[in-house]
N, C-alpha and C. Protein backbone atom coordinates (compact mmCIF):
# COMPACT_ATOMS: atom_id res chain seq x y z
N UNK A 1 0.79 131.56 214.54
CA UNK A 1 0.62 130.58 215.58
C UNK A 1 1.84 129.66 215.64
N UNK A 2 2.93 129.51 214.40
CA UNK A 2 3.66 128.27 214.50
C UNK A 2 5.00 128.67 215.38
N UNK A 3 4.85 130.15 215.53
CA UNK A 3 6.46 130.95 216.13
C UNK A 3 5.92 130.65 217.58
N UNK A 4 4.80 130.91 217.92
CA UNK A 4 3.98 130.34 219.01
C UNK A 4 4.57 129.51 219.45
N UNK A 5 3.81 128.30 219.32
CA UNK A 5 4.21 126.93 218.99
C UNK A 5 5.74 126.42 219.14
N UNK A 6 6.71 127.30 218.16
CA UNK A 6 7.91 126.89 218.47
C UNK A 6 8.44 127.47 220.03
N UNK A 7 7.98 128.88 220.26
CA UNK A 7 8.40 129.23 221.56
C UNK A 7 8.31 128.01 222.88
N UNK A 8 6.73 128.17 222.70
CA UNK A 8 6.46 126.83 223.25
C UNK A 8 7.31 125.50 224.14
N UNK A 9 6.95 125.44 222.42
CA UNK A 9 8.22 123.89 222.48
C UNK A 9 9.25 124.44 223.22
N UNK A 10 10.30 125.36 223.27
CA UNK A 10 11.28 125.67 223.48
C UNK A 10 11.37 125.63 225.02
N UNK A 11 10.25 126.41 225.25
CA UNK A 11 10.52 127.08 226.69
C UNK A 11 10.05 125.86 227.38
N UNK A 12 9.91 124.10 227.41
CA UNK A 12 9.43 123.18 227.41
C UNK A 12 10.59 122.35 227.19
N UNK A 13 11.78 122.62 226.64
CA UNK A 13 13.15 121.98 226.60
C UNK A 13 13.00 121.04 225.73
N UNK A 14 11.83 120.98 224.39
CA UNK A 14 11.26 120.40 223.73
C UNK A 14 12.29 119.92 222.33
N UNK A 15 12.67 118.57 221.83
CA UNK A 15 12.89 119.03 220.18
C UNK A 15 11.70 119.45 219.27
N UNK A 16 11.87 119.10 217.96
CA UNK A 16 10.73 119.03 217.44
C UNK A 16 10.51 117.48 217.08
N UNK A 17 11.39 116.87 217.47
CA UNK A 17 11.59 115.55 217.37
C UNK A 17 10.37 114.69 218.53
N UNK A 18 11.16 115.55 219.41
CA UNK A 18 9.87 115.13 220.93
C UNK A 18 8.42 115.41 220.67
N UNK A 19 8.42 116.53 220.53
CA UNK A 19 7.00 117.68 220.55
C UNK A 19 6.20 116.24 219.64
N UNK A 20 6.85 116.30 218.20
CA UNK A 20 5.84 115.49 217.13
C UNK A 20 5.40 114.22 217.63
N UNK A 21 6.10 113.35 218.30
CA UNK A 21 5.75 112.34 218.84
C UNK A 21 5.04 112.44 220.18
N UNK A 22 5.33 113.03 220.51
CA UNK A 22 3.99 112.85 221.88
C UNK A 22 3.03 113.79 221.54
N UNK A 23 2.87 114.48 220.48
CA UNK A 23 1.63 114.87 219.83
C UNK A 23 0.85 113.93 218.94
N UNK A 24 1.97 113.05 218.21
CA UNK A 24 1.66 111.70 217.75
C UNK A 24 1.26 112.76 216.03
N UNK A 25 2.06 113.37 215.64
CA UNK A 25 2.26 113.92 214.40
C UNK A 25 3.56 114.17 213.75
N UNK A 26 3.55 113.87 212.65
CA UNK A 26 5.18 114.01 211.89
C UNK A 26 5.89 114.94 211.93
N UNK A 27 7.13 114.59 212.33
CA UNK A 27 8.51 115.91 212.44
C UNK A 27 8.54 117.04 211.26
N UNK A 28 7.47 116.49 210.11
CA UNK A 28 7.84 117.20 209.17
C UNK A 28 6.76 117.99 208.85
N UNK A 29 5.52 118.05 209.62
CA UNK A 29 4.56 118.45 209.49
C UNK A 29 4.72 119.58 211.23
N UNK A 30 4.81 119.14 212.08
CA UNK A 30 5.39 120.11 212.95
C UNK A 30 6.12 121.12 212.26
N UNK A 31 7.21 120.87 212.00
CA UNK A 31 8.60 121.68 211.15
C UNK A 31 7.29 123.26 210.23
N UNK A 32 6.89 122.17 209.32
CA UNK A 32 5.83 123.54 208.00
C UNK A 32 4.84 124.37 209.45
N UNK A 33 4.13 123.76 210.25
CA UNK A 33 4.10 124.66 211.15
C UNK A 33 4.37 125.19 211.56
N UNK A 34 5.21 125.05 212.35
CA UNK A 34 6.39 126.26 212.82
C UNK A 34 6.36 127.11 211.96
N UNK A 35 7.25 126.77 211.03
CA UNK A 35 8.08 127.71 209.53
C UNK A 35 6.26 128.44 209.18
N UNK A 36 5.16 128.27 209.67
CA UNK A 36 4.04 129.18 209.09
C UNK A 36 4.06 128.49 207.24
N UNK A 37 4.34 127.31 207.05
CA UNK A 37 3.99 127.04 205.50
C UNK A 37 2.74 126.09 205.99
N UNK A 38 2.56 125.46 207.31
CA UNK A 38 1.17 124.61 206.88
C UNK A 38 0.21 125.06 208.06
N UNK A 39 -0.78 125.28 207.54
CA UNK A 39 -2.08 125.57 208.71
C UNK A 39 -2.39 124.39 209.15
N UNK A 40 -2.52 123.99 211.15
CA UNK A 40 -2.50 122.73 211.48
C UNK A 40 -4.31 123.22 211.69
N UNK A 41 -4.77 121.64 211.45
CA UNK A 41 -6.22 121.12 211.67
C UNK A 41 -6.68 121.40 213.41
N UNK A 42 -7.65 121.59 213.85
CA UNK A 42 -7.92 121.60 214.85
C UNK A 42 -7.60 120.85 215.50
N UNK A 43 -7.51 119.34 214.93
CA UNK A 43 -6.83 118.14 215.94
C UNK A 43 -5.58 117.89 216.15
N UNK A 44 -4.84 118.67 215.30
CA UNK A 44 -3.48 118.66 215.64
C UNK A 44 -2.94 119.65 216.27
N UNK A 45 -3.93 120.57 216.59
CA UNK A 45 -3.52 122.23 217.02
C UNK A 45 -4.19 121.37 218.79
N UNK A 46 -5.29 120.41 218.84
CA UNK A 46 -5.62 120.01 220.47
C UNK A 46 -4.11 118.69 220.83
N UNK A 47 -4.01 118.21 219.63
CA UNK A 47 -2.72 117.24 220.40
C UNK A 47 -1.41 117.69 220.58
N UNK A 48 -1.21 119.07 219.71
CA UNK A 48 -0.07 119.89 220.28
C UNK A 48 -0.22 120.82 221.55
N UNK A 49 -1.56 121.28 221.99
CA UNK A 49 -1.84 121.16 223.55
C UNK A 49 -1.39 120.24 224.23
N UNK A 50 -2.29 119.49 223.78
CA UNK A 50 -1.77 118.01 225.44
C UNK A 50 -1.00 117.74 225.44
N UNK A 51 0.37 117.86 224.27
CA UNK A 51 1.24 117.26 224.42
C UNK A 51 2.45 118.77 225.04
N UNK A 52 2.21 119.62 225.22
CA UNK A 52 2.43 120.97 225.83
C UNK A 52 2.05 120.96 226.79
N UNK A 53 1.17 120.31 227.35
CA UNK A 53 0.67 120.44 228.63
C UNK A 53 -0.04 121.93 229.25
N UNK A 54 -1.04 122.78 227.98
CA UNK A 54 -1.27 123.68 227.92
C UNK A 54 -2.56 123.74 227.27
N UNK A 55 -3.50 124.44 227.57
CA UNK A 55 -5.33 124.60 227.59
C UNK A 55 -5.14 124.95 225.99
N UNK A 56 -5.93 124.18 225.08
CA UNK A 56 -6.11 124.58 223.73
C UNK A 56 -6.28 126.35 223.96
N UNK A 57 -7.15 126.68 224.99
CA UNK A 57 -7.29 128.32 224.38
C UNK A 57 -5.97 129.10 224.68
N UNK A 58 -5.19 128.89 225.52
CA UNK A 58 -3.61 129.63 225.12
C UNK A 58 -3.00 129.76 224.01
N UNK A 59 -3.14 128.54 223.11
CA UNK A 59 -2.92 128.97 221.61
C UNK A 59 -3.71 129.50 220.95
N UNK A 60 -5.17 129.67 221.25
CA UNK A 60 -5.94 130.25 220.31
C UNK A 60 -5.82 131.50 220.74
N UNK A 61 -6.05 132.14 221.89
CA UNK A 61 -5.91 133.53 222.62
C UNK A 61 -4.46 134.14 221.85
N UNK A 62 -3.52 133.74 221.72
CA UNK A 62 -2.52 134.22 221.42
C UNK A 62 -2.62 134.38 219.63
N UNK A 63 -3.63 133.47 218.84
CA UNK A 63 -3.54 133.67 217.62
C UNK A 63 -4.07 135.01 217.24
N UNK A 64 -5.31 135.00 218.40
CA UNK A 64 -6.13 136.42 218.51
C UNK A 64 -5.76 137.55 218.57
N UNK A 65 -5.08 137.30 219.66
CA UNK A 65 -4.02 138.94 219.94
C UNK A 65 -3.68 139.49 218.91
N UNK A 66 -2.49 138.18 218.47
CA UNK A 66 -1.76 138.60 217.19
C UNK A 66 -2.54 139.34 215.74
N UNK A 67 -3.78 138.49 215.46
CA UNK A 67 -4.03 139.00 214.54
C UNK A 67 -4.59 140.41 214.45
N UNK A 68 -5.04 140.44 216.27
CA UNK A 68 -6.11 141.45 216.32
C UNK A 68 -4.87 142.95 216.61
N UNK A 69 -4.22 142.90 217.41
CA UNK A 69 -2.90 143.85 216.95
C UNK A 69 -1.93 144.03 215.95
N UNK A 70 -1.84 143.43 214.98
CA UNK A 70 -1.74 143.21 213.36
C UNK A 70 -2.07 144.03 212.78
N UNK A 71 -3.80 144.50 213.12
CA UNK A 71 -4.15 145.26 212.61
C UNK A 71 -4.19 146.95 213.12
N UNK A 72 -3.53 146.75 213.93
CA UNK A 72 -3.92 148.32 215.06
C UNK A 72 -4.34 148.46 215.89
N UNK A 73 -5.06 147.34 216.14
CA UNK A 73 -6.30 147.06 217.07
C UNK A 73 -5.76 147.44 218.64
N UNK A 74 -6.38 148.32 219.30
CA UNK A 74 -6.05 147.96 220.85
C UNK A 74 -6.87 146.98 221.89
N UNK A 75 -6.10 146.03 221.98
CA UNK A 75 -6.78 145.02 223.14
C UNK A 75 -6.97 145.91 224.92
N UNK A 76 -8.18 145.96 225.32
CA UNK A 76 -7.95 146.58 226.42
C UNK A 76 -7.84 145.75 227.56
C-alpha cells in the first residue's frame, strides 16, 4: 500500500513534506510508510485520503488487487 501511496502523492505534485501535513501526520511516519516498514492505522490510512482527495476505498481496492494477484489469483 505505501508504493501506492507514494505514487499517489506523486501524481498529486505532492512532497512528503506536504502530503504529512495536510494529513496532519509526521514526515517520518509517512516516509516508514511509503518505504513499507510501518503499517498505517486506519485513521491515518482515512487522513491520507482526504488529504489526497481520494475515496478511502481506492486505497483499499488497490491493497486487494495486490495481494489478491500476489498470489495468482485472477481478478475477473
Amino acid at each position: 500500500m505505501g508504493t501506492h501511496i507514494k505514487k499517489m502523492r506523486k501524481e498529486n505534485k505532492l512532497s512528503q513534506s506536504q502530503l504529512s501535513f495536510m494529513a496532519e501526520i509526521a514526515e517520518s511516519t509517512l516516509l516508514r510508510i511509503e518505504n513499507g516498514k510501518h503499517i498505517a492505522s486506519i485513521n491515518t490510512l482515512i487522513s491520507i485520503a482526504k488529504a489526497l482527495e481520494i475515496p478511502m476505498k481506492e486505497l483499499m481496492d488497490f491493497e486487494i488487487y495486490t495481494e489478491l494477484n500476489s498470489r495468482g489469483s485472477q481478478i475477473l
